[in-house]
PDB file of N, CA and C in Angstrom:
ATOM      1  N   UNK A   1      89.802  90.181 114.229  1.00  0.00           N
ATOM      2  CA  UNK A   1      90.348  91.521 114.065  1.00  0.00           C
ATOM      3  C   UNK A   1      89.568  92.213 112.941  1.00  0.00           C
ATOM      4  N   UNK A   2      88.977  93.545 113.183  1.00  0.00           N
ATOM      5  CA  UNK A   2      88.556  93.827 112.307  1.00  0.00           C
ATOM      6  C   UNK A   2      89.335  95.240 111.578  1.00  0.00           C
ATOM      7  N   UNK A   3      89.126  95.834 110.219  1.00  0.00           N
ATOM      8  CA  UNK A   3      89.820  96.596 109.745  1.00  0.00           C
ATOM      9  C   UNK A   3      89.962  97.871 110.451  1.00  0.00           C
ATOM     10  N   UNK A   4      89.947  98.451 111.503  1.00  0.00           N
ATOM     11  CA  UNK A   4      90.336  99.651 111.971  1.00  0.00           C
ATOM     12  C   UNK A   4      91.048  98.723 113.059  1.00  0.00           C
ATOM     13  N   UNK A   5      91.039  97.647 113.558  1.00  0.00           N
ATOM     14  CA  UNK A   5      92.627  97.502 114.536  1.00  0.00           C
ATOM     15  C   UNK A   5      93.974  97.018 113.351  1.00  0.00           C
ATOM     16  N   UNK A   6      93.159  96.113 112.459  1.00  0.00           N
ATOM     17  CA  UNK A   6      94.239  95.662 111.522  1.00  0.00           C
ATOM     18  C   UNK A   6      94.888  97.074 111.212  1.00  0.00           C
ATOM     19  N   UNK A   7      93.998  98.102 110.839  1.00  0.00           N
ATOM     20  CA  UNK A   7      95.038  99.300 110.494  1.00  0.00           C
ATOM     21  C   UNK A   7      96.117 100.292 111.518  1.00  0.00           C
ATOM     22  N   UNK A   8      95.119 100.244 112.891  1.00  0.00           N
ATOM     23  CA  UNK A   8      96.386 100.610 113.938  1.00  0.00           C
ATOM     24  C   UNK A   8      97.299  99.875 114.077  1.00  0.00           C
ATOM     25  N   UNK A   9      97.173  98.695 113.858  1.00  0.00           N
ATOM     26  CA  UNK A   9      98.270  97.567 114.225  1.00  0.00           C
ATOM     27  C   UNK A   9      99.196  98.217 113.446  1.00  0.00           C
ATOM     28  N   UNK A  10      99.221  98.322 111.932  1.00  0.00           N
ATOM     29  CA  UNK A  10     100.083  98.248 111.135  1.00  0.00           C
ATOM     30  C   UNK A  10     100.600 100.133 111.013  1.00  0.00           C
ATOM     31  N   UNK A  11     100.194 100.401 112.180  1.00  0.00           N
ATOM     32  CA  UNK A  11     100.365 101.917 111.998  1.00  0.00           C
ATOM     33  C   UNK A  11     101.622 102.222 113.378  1.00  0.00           C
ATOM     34  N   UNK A  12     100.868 101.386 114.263  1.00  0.00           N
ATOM     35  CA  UNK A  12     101.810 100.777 115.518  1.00  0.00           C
ATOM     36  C   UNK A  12     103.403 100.756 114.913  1.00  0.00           C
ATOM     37  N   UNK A  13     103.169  99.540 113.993  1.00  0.00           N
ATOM     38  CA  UNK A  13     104.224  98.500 113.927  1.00  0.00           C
ATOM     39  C   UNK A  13     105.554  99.527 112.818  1.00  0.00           C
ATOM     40  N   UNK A  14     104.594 100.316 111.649  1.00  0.00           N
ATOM     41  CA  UNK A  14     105.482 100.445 110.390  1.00  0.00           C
ATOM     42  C   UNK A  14     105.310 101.991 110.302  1.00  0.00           C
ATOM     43  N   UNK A  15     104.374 102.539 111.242  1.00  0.00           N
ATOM     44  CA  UNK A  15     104.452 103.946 110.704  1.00  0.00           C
ATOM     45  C   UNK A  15     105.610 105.043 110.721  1.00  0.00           C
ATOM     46  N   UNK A  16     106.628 105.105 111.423  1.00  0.00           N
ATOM     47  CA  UNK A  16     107.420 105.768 111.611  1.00  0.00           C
ATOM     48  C   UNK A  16     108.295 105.713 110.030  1.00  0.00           C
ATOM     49  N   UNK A  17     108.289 104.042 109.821  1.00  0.00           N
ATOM     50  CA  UNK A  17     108.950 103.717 108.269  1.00  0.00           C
ATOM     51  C   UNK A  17     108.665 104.086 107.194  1.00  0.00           C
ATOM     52  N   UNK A  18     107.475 104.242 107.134  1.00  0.00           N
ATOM     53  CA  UNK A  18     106.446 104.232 106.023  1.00  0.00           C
ATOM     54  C   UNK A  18     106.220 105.661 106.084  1.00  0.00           C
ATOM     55  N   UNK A  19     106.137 106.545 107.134  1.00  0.00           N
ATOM     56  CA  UNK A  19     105.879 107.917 107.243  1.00  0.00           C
ATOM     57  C   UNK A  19     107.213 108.802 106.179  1.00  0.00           C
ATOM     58  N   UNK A  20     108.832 107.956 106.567  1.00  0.00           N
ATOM     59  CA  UNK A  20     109.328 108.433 105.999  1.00  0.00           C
ATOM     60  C   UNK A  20     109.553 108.339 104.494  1.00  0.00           C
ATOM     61  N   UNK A  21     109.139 107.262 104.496  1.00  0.00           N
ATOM     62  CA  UNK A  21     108.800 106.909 102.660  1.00  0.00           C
ATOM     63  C   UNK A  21     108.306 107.668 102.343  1.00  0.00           C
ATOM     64  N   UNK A  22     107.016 107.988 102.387  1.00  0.00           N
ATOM     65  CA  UNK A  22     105.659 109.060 102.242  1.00  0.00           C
ATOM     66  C   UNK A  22     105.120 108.318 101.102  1.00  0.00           C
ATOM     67  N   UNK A  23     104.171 109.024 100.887  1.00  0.00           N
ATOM     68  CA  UNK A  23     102.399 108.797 100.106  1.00  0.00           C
ATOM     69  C   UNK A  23     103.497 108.016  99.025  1.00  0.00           C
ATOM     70  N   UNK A  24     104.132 108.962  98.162  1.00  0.00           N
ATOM     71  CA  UNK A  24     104.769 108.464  97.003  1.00  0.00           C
ATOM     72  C   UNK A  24     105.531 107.044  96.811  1.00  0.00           C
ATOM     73  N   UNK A  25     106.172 106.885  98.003  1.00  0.00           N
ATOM     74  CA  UNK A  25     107.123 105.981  97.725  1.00  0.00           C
ATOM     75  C   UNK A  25     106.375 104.517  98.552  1.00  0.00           C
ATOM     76  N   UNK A  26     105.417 104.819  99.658  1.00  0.00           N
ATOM     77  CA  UNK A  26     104.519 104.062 100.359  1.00  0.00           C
ATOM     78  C   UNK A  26     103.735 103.408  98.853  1.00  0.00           C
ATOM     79  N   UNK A  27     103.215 104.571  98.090  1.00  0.00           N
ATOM     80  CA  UNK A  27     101.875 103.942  97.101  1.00  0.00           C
ATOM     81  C   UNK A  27     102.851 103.006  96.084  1.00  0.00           C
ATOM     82  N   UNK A  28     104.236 103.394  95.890  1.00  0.00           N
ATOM     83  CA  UNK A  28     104.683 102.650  95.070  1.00  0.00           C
ATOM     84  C   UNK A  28     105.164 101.071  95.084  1.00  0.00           C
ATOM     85  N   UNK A  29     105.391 100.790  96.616  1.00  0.00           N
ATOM     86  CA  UNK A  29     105.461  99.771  97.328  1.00  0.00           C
ATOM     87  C   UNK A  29     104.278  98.806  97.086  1.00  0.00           C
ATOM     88  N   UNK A  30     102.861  99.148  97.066  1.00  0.00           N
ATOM     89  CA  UNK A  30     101.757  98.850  97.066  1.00  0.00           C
ATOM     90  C   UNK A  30     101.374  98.233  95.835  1.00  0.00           C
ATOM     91  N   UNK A  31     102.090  99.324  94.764  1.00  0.00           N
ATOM     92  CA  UNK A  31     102.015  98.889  93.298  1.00  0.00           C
ATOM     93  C   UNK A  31     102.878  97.985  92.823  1.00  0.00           C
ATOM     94  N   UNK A  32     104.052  97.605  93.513  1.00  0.00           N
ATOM     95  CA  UNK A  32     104.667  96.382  93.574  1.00  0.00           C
ATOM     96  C   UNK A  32     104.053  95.020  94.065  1.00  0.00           C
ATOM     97  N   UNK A  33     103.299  95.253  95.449  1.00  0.00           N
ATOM     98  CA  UNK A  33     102.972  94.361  95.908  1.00  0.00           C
ATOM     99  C   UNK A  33     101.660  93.552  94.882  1.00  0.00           C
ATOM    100  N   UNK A  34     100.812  94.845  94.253  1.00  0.00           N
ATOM    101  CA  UNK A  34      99.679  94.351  93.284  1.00  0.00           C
ATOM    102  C   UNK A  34     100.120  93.221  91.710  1.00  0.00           C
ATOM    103  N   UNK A  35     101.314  94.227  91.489  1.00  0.00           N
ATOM    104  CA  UNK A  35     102.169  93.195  90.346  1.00  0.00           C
ATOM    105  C   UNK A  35     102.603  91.487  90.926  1.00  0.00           C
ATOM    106  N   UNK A  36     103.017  91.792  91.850  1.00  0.00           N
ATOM    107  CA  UNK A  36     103.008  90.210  92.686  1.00  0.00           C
ATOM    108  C   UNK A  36     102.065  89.526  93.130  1.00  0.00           C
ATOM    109  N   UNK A  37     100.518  90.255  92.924  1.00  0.00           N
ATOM    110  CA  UNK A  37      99.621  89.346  93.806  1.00  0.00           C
ATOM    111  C   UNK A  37      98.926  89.020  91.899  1.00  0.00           C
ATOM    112  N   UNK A  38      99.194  89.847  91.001  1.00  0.00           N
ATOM    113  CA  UNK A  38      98.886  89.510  89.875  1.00  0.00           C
ATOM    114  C   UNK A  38      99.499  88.461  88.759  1.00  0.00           C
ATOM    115  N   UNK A  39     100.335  88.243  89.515  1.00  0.00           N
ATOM    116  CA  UNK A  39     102.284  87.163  88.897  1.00  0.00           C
ATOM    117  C   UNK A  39     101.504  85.750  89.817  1.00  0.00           C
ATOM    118  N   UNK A  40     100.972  86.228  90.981  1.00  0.00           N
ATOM    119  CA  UNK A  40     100.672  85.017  91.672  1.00  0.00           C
ATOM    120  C   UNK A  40      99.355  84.386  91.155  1.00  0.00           C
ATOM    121  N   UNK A  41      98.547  85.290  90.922  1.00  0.00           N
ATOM    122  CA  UNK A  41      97.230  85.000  90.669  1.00  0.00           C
ATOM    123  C   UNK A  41      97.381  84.046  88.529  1.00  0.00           C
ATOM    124  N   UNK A  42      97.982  84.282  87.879  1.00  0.00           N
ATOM    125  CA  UNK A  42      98.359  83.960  86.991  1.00  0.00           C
ATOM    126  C   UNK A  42      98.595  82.085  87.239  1.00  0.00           C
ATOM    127  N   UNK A  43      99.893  82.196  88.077  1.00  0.00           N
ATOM    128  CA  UNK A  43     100.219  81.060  88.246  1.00  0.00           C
ATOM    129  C   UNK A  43      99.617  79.618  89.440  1.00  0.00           C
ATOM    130  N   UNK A  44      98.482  80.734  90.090  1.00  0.00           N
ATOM    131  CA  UNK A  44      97.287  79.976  90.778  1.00  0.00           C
ATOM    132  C   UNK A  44      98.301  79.036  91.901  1.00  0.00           C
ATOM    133  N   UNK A  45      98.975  79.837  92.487  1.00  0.00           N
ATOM    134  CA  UNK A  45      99.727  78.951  93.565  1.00  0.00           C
ATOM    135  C   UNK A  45      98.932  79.607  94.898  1.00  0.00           C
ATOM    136  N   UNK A  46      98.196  78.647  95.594  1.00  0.00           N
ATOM    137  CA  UNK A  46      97.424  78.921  96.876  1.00  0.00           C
ATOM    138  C   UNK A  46      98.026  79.711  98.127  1.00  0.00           C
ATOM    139  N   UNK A  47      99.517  79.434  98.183  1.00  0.00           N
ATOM    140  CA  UNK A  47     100.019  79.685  99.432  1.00  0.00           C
ATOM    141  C   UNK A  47     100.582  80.760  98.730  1.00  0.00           C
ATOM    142  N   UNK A  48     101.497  81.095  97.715  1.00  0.00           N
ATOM    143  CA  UNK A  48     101.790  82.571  97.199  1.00  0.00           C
ATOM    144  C   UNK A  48     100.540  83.180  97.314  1.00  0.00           C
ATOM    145  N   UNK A  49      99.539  82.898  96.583  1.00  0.00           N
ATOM    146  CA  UNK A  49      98.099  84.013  96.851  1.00  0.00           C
ATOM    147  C   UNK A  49      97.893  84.611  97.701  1.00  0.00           C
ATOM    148  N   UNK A  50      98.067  83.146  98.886  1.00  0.00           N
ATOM    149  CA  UNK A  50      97.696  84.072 100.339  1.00  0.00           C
ATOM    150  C   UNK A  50      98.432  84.954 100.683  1.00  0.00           C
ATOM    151  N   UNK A  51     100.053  84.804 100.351  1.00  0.00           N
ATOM    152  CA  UNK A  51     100.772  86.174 101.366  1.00  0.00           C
ATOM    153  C   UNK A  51     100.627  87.102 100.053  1.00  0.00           C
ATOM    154  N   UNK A  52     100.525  86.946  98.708  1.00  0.00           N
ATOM    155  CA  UNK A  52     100.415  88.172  98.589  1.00  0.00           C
ATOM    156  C   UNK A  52      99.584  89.187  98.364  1.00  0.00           C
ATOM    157  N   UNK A  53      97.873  88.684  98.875  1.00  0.00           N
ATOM    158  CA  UNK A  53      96.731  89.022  99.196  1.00  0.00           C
ATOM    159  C   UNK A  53      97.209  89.847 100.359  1.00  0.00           C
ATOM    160  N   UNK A  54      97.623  88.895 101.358  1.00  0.00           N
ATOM    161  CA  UNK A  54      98.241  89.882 102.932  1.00  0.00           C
ATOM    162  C   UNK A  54      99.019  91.067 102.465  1.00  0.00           C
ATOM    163  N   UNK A  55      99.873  90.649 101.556  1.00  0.00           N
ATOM    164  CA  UNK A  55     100.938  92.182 101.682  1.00  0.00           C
ATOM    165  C   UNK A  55     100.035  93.116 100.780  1.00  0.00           C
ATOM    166  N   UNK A  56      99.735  92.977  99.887  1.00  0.00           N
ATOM    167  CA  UNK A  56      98.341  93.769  99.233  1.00  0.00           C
ATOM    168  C   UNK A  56      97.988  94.728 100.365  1.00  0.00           C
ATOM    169  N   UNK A  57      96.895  93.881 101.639  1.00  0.00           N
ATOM    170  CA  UNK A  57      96.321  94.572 102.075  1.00  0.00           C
ATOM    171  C   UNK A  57      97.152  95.355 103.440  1.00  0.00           C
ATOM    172  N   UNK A  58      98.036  94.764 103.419  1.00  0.00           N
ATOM    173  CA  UNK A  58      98.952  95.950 105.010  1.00  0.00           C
ATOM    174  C   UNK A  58      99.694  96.532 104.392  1.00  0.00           C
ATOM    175  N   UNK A  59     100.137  96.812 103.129  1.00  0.00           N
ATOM    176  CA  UNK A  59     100.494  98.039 102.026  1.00  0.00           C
ATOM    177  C   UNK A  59      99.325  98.687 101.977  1.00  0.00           C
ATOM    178  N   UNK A  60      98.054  98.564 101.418  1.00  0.00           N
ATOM    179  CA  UNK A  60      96.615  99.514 101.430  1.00  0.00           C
ATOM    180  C   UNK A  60      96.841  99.984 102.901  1.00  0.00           C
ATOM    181  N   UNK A  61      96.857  99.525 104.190  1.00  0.00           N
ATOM    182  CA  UNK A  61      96.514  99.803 105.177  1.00  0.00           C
ATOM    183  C   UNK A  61      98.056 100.893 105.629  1.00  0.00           C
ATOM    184  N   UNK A  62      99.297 100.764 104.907  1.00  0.00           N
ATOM    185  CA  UNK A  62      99.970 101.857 105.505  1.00  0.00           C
ATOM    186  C   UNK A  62     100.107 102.734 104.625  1.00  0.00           C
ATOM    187  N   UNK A  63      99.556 102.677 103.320  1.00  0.00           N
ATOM    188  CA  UNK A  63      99.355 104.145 102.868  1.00  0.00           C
ATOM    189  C   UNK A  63      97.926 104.787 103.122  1.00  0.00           C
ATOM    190  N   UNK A  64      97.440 104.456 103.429  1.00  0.00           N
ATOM    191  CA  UNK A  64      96.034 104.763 104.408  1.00  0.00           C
ATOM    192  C   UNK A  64      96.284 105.837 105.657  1.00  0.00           C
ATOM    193  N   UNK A  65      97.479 104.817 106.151  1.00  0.00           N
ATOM    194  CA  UNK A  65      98.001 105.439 107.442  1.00  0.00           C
ATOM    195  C   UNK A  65      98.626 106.786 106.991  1.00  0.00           C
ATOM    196  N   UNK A  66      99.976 106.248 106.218  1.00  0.00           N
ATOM    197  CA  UNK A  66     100.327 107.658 105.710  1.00  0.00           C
ATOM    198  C   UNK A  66      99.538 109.559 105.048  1.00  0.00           C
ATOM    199  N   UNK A  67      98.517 108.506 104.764  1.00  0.00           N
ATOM    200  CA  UNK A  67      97.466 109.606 103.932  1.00  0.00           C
ATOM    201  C   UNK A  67      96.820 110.056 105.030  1.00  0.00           C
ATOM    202  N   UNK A  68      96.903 109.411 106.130  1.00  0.00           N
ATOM    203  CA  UNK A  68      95.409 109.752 107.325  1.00  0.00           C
ATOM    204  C   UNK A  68      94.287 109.649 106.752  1.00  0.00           C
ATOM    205  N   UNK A  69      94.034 108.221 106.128  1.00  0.00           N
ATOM    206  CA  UNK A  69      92.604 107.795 106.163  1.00  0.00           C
ATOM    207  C   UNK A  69      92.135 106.702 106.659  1.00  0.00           C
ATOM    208  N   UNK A  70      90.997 106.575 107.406  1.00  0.00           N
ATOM    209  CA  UNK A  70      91.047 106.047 107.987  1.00  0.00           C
ATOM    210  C   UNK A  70      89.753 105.080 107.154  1.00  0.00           C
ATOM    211  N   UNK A  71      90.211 103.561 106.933  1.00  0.00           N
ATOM    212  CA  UNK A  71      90.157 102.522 105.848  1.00  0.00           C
ATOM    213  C   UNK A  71      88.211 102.158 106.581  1.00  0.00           C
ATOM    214  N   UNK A  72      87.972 102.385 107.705  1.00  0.00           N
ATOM    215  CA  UNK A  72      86.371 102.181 108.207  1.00  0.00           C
ATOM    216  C   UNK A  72      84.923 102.980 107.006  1.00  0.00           C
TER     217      UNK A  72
END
């Protein structure tokens, strides 16, 4: 999968949700998710890293969506 389906996917799946959040409350989600991938990265746990590398990036990818940019 490369990053312009990963981003329809997640535009598919969450946009209607995320639309109503908007930019603001979408980017703030994102900035949560970065504090957790930084809490994880601290404590060097492999399998926390990974999901919260993932939610990192399908948070980037639905305020992307929300913004209409397209992440290519």
């Amino acid at each position: 999968m490369n990053i312009h389906e990963f981003q329809r996917m997640m535009r598919q799946i969450y946009f209607h949700r995320d639309s109503k959040r908007g930019i603001e409350g979408t980017f703030d989600w994102l900035v949560d998710e970065v504090k957790e991938l930084g809490e994880a990265l601290e404590n060097n746990d492999k399998k926390v890293l990974e999901n919260e590398f993932a939610d990192v990036i399908a948070w980037l990818a639905s305020l992307a969506n929300v913004a209409n940019v397209n992440l290519e």
